[in-house]
N, C-alpha and C. Protein backbone atom coordinates (compact mmCIF):
# COMPACT_ATOMS: atom_id res chain seq x y z
N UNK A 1 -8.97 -12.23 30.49
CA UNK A 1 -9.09 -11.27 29.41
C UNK A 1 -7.75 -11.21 28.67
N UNK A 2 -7.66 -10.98 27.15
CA UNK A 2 -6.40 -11.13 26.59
C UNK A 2 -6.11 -9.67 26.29
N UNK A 3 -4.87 -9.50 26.09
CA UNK A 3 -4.14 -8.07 26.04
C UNK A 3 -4.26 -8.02 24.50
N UNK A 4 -4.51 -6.79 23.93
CA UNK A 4 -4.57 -6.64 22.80
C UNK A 4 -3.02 -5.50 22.85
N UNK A 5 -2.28 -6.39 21.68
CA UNK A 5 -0.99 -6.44 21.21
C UNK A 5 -1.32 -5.16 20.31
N UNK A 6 -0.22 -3.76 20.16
CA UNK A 6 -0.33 -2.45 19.59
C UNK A 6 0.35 -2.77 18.36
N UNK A 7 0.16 -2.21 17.15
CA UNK A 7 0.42 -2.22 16.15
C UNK A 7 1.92 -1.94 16.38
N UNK A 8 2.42 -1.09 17.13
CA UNK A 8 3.67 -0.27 17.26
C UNK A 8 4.25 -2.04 18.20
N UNK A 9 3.78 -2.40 18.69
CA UNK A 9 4.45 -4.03 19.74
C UNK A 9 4.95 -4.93 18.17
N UNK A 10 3.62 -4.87 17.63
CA UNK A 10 3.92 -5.95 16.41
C UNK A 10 4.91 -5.65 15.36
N UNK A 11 4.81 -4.38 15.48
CA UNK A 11 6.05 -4.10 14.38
C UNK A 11 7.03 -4.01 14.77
N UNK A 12 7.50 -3.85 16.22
CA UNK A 12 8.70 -4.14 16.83
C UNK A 12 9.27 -5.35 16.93
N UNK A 13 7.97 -6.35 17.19
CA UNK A 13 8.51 -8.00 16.90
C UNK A 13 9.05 -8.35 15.72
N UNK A 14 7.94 -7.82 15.04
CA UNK A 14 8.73 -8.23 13.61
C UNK A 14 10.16 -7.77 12.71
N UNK A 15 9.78 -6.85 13.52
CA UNK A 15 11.56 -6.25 13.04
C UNK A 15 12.44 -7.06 13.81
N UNK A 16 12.60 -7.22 15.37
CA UNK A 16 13.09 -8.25 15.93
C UNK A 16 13.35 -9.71 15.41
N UNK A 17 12.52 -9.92 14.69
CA UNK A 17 12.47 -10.87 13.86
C UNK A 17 13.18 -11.33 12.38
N UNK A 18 13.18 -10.14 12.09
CA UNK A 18 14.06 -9.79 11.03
C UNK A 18 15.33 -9.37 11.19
N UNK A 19 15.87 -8.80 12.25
CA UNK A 19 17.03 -8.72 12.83
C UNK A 19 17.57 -10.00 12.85
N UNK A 20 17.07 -10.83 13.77
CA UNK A 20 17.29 -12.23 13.68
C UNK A 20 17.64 -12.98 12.73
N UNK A 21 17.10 -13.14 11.43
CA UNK A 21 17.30 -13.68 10.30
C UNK A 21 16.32 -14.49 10.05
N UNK A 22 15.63 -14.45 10.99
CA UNK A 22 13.84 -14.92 10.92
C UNK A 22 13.02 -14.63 9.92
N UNK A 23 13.59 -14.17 8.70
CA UNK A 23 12.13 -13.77 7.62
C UNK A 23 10.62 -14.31 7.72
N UNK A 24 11.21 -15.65 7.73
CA UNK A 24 9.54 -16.08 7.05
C UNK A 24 8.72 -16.09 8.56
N UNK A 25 9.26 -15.93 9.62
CA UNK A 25 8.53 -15.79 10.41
C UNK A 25 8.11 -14.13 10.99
N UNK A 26 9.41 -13.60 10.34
CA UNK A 26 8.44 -12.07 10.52
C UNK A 26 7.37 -11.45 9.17
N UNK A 27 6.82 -12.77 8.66
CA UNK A 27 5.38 -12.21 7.36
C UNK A 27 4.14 -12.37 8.84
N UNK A 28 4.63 -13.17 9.25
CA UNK A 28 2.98 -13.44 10.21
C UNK A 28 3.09 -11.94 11.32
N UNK A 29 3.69 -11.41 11.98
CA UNK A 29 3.11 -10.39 12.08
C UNK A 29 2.85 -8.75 11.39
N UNK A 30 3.55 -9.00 10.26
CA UNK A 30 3.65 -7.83 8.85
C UNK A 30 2.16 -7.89 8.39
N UNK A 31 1.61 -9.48 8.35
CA UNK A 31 0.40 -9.86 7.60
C UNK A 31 -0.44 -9.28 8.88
N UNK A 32 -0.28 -9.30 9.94
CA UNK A 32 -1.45 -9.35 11.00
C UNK A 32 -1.63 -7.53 11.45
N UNK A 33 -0.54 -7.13 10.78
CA UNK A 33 -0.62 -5.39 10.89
C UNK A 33 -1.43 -4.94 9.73
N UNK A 34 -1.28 -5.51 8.36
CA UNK A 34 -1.93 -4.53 7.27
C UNK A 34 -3.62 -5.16 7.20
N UNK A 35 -3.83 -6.42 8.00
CA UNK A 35 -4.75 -7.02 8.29
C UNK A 35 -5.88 -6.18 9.17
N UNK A 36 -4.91 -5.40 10.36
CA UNK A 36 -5.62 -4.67 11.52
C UNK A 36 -5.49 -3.29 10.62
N UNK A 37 -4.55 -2.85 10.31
CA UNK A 37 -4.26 -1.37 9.95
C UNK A 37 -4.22 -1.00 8.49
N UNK A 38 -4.93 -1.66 7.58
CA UNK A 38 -5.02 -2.13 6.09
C UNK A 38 -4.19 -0.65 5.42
N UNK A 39 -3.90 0.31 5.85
CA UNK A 39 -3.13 2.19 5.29
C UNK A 39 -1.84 1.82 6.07
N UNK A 40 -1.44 0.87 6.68
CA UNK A 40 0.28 0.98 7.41
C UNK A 40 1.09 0.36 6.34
N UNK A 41 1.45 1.54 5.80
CA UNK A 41 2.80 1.48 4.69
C UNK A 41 3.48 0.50 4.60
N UNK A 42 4.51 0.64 6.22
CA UNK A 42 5.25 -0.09 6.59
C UNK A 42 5.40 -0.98 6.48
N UNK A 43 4.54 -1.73 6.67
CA UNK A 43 4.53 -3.02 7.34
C UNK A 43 4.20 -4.05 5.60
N UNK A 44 3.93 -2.88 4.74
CA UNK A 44 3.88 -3.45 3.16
C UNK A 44 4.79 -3.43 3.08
N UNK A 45 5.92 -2.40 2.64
CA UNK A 45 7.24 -2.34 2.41
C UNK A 45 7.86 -3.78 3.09
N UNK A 46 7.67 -4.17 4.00
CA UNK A 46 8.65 -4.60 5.10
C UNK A 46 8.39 -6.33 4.52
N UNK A 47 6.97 -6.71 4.29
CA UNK A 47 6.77 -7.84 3.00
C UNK A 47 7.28 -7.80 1.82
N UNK A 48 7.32 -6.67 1.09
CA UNK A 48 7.62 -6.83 0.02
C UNK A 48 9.30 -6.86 -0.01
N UNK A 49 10.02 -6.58 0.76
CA UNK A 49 11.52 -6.85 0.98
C UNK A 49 11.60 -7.75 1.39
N UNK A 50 11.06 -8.47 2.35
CA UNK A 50 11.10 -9.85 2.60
C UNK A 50 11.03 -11.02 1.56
N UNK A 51 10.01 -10.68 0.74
CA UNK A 51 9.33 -11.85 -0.38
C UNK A 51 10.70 -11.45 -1.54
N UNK A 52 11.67 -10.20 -1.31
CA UNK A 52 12.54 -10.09 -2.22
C UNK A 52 13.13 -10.38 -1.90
N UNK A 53 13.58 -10.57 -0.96
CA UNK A 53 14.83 -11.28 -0.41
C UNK A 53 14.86 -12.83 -0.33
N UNK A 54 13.69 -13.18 -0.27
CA UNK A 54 13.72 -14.85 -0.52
C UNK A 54 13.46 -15.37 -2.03
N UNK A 55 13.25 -14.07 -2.89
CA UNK A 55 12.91 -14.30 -4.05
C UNK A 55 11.94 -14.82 -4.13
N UNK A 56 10.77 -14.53 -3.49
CA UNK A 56 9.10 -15.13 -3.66
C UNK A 56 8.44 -13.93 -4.36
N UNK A 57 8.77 -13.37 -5.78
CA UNK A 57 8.23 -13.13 -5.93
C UNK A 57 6.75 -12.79 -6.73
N UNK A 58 6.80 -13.84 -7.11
CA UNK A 58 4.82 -13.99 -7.09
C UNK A 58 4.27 -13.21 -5.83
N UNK A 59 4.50 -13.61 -4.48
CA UNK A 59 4.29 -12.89 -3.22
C UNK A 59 4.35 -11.66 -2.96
N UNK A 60 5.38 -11.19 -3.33
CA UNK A 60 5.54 -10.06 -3.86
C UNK A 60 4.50 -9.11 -4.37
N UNK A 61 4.54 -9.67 -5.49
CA UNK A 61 3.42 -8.88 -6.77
C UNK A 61 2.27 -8.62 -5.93
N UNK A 62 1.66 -10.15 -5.67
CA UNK A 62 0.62 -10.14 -4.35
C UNK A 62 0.40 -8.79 -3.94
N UNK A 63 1.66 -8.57 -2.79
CA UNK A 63 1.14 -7.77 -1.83
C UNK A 63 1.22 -6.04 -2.23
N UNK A 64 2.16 -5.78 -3.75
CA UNK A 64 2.59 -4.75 -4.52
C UNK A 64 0.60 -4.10 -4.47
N UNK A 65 0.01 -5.52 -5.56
CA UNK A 65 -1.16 -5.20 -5.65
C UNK A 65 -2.30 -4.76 -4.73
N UNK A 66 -2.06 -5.69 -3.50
CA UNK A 66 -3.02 -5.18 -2.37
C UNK A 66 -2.87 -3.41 -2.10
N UNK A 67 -1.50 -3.94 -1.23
CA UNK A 67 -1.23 -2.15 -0.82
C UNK A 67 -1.97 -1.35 -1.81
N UNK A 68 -1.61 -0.84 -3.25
CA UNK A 68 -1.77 -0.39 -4.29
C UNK A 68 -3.30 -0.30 -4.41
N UNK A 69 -4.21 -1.17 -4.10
CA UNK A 69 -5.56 -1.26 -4.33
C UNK A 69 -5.90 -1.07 -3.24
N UNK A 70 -5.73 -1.06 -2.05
CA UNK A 70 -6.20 -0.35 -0.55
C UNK A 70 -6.04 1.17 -0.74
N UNK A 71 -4.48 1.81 -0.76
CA UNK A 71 -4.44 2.96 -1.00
C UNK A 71 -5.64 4.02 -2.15
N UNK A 72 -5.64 2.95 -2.83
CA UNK A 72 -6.34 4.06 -4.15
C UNK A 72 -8.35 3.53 -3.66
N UNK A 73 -8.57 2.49 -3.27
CA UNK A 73 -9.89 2.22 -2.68
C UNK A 73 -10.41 4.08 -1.51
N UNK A 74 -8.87 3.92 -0.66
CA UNK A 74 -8.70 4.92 0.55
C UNK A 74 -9.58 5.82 0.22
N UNK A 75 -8.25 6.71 -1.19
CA UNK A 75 -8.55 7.61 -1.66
C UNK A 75 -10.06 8.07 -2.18
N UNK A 76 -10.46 7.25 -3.32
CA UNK A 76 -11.45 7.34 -3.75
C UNK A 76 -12.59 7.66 -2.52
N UNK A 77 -12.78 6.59 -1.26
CA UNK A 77 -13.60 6.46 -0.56
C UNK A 77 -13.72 7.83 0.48
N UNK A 78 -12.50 8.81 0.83
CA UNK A 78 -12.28 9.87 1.11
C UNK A 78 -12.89 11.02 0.55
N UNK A 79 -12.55 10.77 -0.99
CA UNK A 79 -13.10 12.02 -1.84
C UNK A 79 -14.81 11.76 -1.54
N UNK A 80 -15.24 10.69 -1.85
CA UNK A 80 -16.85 10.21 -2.31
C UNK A 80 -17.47 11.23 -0.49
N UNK A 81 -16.96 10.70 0.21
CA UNK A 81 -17.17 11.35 1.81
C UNK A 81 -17.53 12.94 1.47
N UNK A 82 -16.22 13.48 1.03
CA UNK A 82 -15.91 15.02 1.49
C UNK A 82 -17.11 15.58 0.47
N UNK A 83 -17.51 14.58 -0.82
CA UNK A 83 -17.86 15.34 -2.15
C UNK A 83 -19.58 15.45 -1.58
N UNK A 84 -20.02 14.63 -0.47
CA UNK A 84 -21.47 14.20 0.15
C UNK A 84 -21.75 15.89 0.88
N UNK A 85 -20.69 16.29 1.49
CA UNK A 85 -20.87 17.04 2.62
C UNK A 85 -20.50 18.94 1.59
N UNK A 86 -19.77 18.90 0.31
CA UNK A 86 -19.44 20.00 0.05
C UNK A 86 -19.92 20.24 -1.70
N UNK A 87 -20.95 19.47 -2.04
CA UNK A 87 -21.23 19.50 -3.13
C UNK A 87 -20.67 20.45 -4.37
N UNK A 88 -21.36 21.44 -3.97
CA UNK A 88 -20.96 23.02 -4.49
C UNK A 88 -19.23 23.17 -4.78
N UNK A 89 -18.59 22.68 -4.07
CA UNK A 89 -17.14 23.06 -3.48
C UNK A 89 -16.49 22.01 -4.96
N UNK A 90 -17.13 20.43 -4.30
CA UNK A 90 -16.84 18.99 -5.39
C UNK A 90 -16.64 19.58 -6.80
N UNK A 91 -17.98 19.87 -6.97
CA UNK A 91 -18.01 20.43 -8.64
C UNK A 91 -17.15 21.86 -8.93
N UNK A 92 -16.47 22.64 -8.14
CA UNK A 92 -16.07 24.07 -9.12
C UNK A 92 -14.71 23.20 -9.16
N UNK A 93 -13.96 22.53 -8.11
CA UNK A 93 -12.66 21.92 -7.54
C UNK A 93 -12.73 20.79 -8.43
N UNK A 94 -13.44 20.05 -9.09
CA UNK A 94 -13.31 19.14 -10.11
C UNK A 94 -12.88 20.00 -11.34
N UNK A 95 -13.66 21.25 -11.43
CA UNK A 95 -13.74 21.53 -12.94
C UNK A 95 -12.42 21.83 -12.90
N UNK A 96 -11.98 22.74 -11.82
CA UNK A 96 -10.81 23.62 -11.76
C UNK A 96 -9.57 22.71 -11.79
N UNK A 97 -9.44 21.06 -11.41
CA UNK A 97 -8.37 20.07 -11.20
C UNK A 97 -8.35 19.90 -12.41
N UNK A 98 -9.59 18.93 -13.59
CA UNK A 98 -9.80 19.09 -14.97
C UNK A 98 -9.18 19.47 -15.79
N UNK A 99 -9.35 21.34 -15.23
CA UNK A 99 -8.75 22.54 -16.41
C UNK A 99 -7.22 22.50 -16.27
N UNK A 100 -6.56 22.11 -15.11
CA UNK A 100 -5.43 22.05 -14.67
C UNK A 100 -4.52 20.97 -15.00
N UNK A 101 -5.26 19.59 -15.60
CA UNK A 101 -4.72 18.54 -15.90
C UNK A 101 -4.15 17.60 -14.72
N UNK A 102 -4.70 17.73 -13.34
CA UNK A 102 -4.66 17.65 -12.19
C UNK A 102 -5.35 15.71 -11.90
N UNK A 103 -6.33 15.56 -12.90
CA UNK A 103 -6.89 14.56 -12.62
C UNK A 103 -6.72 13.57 -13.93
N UNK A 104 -6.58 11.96 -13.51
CA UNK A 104 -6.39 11.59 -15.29
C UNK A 104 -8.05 10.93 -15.76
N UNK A 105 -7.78 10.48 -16.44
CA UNK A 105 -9.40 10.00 -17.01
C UNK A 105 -10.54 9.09 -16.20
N UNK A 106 -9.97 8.45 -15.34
CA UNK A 106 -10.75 7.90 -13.86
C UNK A 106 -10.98 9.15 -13.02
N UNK A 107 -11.20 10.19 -13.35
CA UNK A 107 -11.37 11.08 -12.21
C UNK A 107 -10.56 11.55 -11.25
N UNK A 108 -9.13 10.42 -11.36
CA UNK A 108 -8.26 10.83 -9.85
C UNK A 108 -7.27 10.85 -10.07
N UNK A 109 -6.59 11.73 -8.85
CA UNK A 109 -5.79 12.99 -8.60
C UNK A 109 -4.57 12.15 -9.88
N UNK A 110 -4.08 13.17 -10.18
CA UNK A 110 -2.25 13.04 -11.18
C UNK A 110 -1.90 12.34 -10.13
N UNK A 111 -1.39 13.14 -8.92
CA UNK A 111 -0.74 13.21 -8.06
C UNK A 111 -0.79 11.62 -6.92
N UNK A 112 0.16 11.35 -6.92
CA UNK A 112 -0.20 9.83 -5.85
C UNK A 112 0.48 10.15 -4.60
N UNK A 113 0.52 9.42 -3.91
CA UNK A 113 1.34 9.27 -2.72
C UNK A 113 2.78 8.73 -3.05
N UNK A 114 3.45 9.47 -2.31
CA UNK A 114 5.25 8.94 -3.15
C UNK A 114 5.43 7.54 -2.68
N UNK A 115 4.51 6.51 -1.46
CA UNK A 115 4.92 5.12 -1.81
C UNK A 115 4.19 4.04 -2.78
N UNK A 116 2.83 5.02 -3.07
CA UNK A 116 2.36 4.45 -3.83
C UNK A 116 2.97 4.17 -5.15
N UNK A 117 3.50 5.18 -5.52
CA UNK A 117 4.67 5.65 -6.73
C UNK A 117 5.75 4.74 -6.53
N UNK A 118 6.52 4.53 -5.42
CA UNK A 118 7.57 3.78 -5.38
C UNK A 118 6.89 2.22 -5.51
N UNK A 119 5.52 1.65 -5.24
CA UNK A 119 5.07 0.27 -5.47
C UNK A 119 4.93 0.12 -6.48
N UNK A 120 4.07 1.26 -7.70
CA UNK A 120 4.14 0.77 -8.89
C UNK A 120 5.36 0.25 -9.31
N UNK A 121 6.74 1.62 -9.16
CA UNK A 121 7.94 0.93 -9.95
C UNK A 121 8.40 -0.13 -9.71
N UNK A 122 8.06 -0.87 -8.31
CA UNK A 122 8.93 -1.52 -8.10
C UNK A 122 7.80 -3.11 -8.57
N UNK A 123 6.00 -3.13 -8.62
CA UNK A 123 5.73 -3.69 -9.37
C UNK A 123 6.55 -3.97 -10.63
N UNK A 124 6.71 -2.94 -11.46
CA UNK A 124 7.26 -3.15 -12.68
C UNK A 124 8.28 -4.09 -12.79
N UNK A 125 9.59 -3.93 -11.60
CA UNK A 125 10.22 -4.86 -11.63
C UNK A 125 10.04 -6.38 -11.15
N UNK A 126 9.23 -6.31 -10.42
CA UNK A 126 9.22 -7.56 -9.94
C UNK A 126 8.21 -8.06 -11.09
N UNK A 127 7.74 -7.71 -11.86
CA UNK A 127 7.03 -8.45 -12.88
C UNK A 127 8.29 -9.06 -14.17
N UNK A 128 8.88 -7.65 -14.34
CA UNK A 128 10.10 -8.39 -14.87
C UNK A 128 10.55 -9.30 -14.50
N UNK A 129 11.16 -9.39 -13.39
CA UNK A 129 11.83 -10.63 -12.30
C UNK A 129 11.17 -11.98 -12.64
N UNK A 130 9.93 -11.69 -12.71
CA UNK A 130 9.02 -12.80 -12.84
C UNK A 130 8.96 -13.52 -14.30
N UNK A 131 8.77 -12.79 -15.33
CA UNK A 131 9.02 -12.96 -16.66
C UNK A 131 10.19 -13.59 -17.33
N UNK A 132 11.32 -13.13 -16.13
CA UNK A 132 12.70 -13.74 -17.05
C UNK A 132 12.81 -15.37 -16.52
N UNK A 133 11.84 -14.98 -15.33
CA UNK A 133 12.16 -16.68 -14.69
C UNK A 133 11.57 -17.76 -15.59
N UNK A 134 10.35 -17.54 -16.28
CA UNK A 134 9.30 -18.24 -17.30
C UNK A 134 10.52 -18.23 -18.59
């Protein structure tokens, strides 16, 4: 029987790994965490410094976009849940987010998660990055 390796083991290797000066070999277990744990921050951040540090970034952008489109998939798929079970609640709490300017024209929240916020900006740059290279 094989031991199933903890998210908290893999991210210790890989940091180990990166300690080392091992980059490109600490993406294979960064990739095999957001793979198992598709919401572990971390282990995005920890690619996307990597792919900056080797200057890959096309790779980069890549994974800017995943994270970014998992998180907001999350979200959405959270609300659609809670909105099944509290109907009544969905609709006064929509109108009331609405009246508040709380939500933008997709329906969802102003408000993001502060790494989600920190991926866009740092999309931004690495698209720059990318642009000056062309």
């Amino acid at each position: 029987m094989t031991k199933k390796i903890s998210i908290h083991d893999t991210m210790e290797q890989a940091r180990q790994l990166e300690a080392e000066g091992k980059m490109t070999e600490a993406i294979k277990p960064y990739t095999a965490i957001v793979q198992q744990d598709p919401l572990y921050a971390d282990a995005y951040n920890r690619l996307m410094i990597i792919y900056r540090k080797q200057k890959r970034y096309k790779e980069e952008l890549q994974i800017i976009k995943q994270a970014i489109k998992v998180f907001e998939e999350s979200i959405k798929s959270n609300q659609s849940e809670w909105k099944k079970g509290h109907a009544k609640a969905a609709r006064l709490s929509r109108s009331l987010a609405e009246s508040l300017g709380l939500l933008n024209k997709k329906g969802m929240p102003v408000y993001e998660e502060p790494h989600v916020t920190a991926w866009r900006k740092r999309m931004e740059t690495v698209s720059k990055k990318i642009e000056a290279a062309h």
